[in-house]
Protein backbone atom coordinates (compact mmCIF):
# COMPACT_ATOMS: atom_id res chain seq x y z
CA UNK A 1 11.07 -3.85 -9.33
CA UNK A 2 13.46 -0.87 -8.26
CA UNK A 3 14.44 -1.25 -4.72
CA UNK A 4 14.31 1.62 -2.64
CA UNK A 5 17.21 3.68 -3.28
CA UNK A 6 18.80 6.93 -1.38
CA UNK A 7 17.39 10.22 -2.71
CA UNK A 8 14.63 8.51 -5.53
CA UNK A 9 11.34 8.40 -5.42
CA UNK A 10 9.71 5.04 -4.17
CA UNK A 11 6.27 4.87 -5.55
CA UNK A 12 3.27 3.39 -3.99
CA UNK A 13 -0.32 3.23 -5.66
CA UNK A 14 -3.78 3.01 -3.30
CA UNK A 15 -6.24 1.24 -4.70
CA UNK A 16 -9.75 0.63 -3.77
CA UNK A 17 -13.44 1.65 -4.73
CA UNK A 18 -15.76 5.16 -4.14
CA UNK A 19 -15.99 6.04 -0.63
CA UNK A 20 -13.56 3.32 1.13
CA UNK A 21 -11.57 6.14 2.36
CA UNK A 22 -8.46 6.12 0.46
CA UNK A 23 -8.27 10.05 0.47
CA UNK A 24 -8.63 10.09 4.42
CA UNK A 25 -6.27 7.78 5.14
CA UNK A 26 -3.69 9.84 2.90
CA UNK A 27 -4.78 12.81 4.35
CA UNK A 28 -4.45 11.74 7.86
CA UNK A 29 -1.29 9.98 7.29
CA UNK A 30 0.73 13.13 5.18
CA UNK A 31 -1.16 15.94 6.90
CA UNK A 32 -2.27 14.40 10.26
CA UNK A 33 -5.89 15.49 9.77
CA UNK A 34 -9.42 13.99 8.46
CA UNK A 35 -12.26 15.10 6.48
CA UNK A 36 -15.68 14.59 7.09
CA UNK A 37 -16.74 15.27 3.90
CA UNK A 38 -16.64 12.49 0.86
CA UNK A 39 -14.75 14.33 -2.20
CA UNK A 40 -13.86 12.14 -5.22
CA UNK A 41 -10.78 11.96 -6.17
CA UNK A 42 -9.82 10.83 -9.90
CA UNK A 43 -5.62 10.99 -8.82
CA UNK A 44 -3.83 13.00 -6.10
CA UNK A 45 -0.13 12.33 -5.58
CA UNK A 46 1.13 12.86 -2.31
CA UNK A 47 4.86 12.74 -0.86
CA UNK A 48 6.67 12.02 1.99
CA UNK A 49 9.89 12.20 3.14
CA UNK A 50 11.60 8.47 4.36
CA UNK A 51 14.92 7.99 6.10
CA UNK A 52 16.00 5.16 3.69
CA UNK A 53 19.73 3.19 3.59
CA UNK A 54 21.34 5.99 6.37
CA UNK A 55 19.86 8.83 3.40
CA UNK A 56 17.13 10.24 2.38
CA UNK A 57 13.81 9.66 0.06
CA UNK A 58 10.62 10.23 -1.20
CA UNK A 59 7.51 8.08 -0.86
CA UNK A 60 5.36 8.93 -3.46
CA UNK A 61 1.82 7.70 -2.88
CA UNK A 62 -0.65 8.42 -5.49
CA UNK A 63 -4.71 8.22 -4.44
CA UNK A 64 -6.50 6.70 -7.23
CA UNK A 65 -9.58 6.94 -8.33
CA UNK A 66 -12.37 4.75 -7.27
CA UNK A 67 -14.89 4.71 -10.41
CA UNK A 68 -12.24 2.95 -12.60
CA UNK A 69 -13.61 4.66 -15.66
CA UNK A 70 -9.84 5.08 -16.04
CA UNK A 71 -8.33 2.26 -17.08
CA UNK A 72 -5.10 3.62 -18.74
CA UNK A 73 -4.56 5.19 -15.96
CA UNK A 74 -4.78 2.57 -13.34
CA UNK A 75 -2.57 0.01 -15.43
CA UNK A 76 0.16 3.06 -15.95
CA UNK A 77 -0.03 3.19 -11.66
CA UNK A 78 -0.13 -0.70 -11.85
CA UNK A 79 3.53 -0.62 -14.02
CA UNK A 80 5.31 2.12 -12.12
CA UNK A 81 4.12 0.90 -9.37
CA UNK A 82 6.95 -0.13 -6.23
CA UNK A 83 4.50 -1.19 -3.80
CA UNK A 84 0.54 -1.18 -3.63
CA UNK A 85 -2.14 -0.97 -1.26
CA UNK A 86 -6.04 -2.20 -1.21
CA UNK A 87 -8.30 -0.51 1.09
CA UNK A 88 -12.20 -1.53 1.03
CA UNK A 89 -14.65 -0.65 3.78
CA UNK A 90 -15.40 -3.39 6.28
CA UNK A 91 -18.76 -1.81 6.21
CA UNK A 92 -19.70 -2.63 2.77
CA UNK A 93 -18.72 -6.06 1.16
CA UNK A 94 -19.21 -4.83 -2.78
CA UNK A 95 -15.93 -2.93 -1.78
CA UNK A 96 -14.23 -6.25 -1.15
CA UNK A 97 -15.30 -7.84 -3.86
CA UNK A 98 -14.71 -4.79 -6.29
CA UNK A 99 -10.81 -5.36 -5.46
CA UNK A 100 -10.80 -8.44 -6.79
CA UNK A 101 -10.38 -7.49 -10.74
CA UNK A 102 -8.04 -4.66 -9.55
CA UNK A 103 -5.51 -7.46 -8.01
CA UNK A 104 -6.05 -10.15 -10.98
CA UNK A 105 -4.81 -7.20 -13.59
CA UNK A 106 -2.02 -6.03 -11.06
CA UNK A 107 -1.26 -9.94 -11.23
CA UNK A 108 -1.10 -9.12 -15.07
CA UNK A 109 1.45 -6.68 -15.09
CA UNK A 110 4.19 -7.61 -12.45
CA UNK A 111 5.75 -10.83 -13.34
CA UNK A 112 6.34 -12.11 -10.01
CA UNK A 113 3.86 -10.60 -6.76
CA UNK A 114 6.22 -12.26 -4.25
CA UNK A 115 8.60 -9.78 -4.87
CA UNK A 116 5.85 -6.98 -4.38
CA UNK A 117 5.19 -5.11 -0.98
CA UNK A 118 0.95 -5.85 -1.46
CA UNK A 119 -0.72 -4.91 1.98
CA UNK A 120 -4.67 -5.27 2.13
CA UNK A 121 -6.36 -2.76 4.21
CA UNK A 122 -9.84 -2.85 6.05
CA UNK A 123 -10.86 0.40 6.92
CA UNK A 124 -13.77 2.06 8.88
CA UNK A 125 -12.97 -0.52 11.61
CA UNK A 126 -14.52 2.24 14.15
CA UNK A 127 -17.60 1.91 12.50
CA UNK A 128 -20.41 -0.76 14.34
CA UNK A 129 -22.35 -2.07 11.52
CA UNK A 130 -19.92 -4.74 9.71
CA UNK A 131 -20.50 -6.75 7.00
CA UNK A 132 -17.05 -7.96 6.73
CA UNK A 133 -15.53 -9.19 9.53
CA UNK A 134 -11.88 -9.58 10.35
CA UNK A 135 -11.56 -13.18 9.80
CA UNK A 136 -13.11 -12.72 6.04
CA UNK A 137 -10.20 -10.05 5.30
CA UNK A 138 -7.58 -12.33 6.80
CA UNK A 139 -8.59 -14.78 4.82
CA UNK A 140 -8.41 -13.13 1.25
CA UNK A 141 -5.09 -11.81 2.62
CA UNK A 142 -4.04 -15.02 2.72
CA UNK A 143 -5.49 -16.16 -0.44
CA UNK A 144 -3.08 -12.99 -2.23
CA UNK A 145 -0.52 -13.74 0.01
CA UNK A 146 0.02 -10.27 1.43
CA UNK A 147 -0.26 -8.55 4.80
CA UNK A 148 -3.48 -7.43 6.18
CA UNK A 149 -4.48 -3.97 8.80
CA UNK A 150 -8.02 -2.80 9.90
CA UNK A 151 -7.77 0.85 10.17
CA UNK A 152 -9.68 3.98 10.79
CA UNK A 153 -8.62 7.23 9.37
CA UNK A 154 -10.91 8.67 11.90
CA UNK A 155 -10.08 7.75 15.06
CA UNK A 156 -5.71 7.52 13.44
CA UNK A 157 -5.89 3.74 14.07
CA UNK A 158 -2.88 1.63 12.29
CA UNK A 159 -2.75 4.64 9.57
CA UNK A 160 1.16 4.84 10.31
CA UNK A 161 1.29 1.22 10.15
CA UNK A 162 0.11 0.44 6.71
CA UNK A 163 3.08 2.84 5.36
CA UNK A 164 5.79 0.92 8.10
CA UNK A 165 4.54 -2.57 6.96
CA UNK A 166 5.04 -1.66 3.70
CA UNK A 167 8.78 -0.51 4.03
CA UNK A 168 9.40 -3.43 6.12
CA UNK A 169 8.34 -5.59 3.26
CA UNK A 170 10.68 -3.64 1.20
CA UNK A 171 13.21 -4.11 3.26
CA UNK A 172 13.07 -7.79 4.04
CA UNK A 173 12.54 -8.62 -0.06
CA UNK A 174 16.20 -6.26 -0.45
CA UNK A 175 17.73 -8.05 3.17
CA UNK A 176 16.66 -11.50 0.97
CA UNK A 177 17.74 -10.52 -2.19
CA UNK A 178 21.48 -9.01 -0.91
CA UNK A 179 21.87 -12.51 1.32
CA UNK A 180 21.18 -14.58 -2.25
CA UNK A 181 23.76 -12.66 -3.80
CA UNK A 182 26.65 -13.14 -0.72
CA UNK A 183 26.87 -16.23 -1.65
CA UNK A 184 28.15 -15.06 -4.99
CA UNK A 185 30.52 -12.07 -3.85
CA UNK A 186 31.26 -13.36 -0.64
CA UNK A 187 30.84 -9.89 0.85
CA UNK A 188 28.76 -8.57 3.65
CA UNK A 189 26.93 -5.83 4.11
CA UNK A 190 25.15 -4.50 7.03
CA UNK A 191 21.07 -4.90 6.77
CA UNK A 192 19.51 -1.09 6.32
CA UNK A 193 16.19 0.10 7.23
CA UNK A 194 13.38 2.31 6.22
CA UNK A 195 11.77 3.93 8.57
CA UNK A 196 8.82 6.83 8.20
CA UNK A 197 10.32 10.67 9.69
């Protein structure tokens, strides 16, 4: 895995089935609205601009598609891939579940996940009627060992924070790699960090 690097693109990948919200979390994240209305997405690439090492970069976050009747496709995301991010529906536990393949093929690809920035989101948290609760999607969490956020794209809650966990992942995985490799050089460096403009 590329680490993130000043002026390059850093490339995440949202993953997650029909109707979870992906698109409105993107939406309201990069343009700081949200959409009532469901519109299915097969891939939409969005970008935004991170202050990255004292310089400047791109996040490039593509919205996949949620029918998977692309499966070329979603390993190509899986391999170019920097970081990745689940979202199901805490109102509907066949979205849960329907994640699971996704992460056992991502598991595939990448050699080594603990080197991965992997957060697991459950969104619709402003919605009453859950059939998930928190406990269940801190548990899988736990099971893929990666971080875990409830969100809702409609009320803005913890959208910001999916995107900040994930560069502080990034960060701590570089901060851990660069301290392994002091040892070697005998050199220090001062610890950088990514941070969302």
């Amino acid at each position: 895995m590329r680490p993130v690097k000043d002026n390059r693109d850093y490339r995440m990948a949202v993953f997650g089935a029909s109707n979870v919200g992906k698109s409105s979390l993107l939406l309201r994240f990069i343009e700081g609205r949200f959409r009532e209305t469901y519109i299915p997405t097969i891939e939409d690439v969005y970008r935004k601009t991170i202050c990255c090492n004292e310089g400047g970069c791109s996040m490039l976050i593509t919205d996949t598609t949620g029918a998977y009747q692309f499966p070329a496709m979603q390993r190509l995301w899986m391999t170019k891939g920097h970081a990745f991010i689940f979202v199901f529906s805490v109102i509907r536990k066949q979205s849960l579940e329907e994640l699971v393949p996704i992460y056992e093929e991502l598991c595939e690809i990448k050699d080594n996940l603990s080197e991965v920035p992997i957060i697991l989101v459950g969104n619709k948290s402003d919605k009453d009627c859950r059939e998930i609760s928190e406990e269940e999607g801190l548990e899988m969490a736990k099971k893929w060992n990666c971080a875990y956020l409830e969100t809702s794209a409609k009320n803005n809650h913890n959208v910001t924070e999916i995107f900040q966990r994930i560069l502080d992942m990034e960060t701590r995985r570089q901060l851990s790699f660069t301290l392994n490799t002091q040892k070697v050089i005998k050199k220090k460096e001062k610890k950088k960090r990514c941070s969302i403009m």
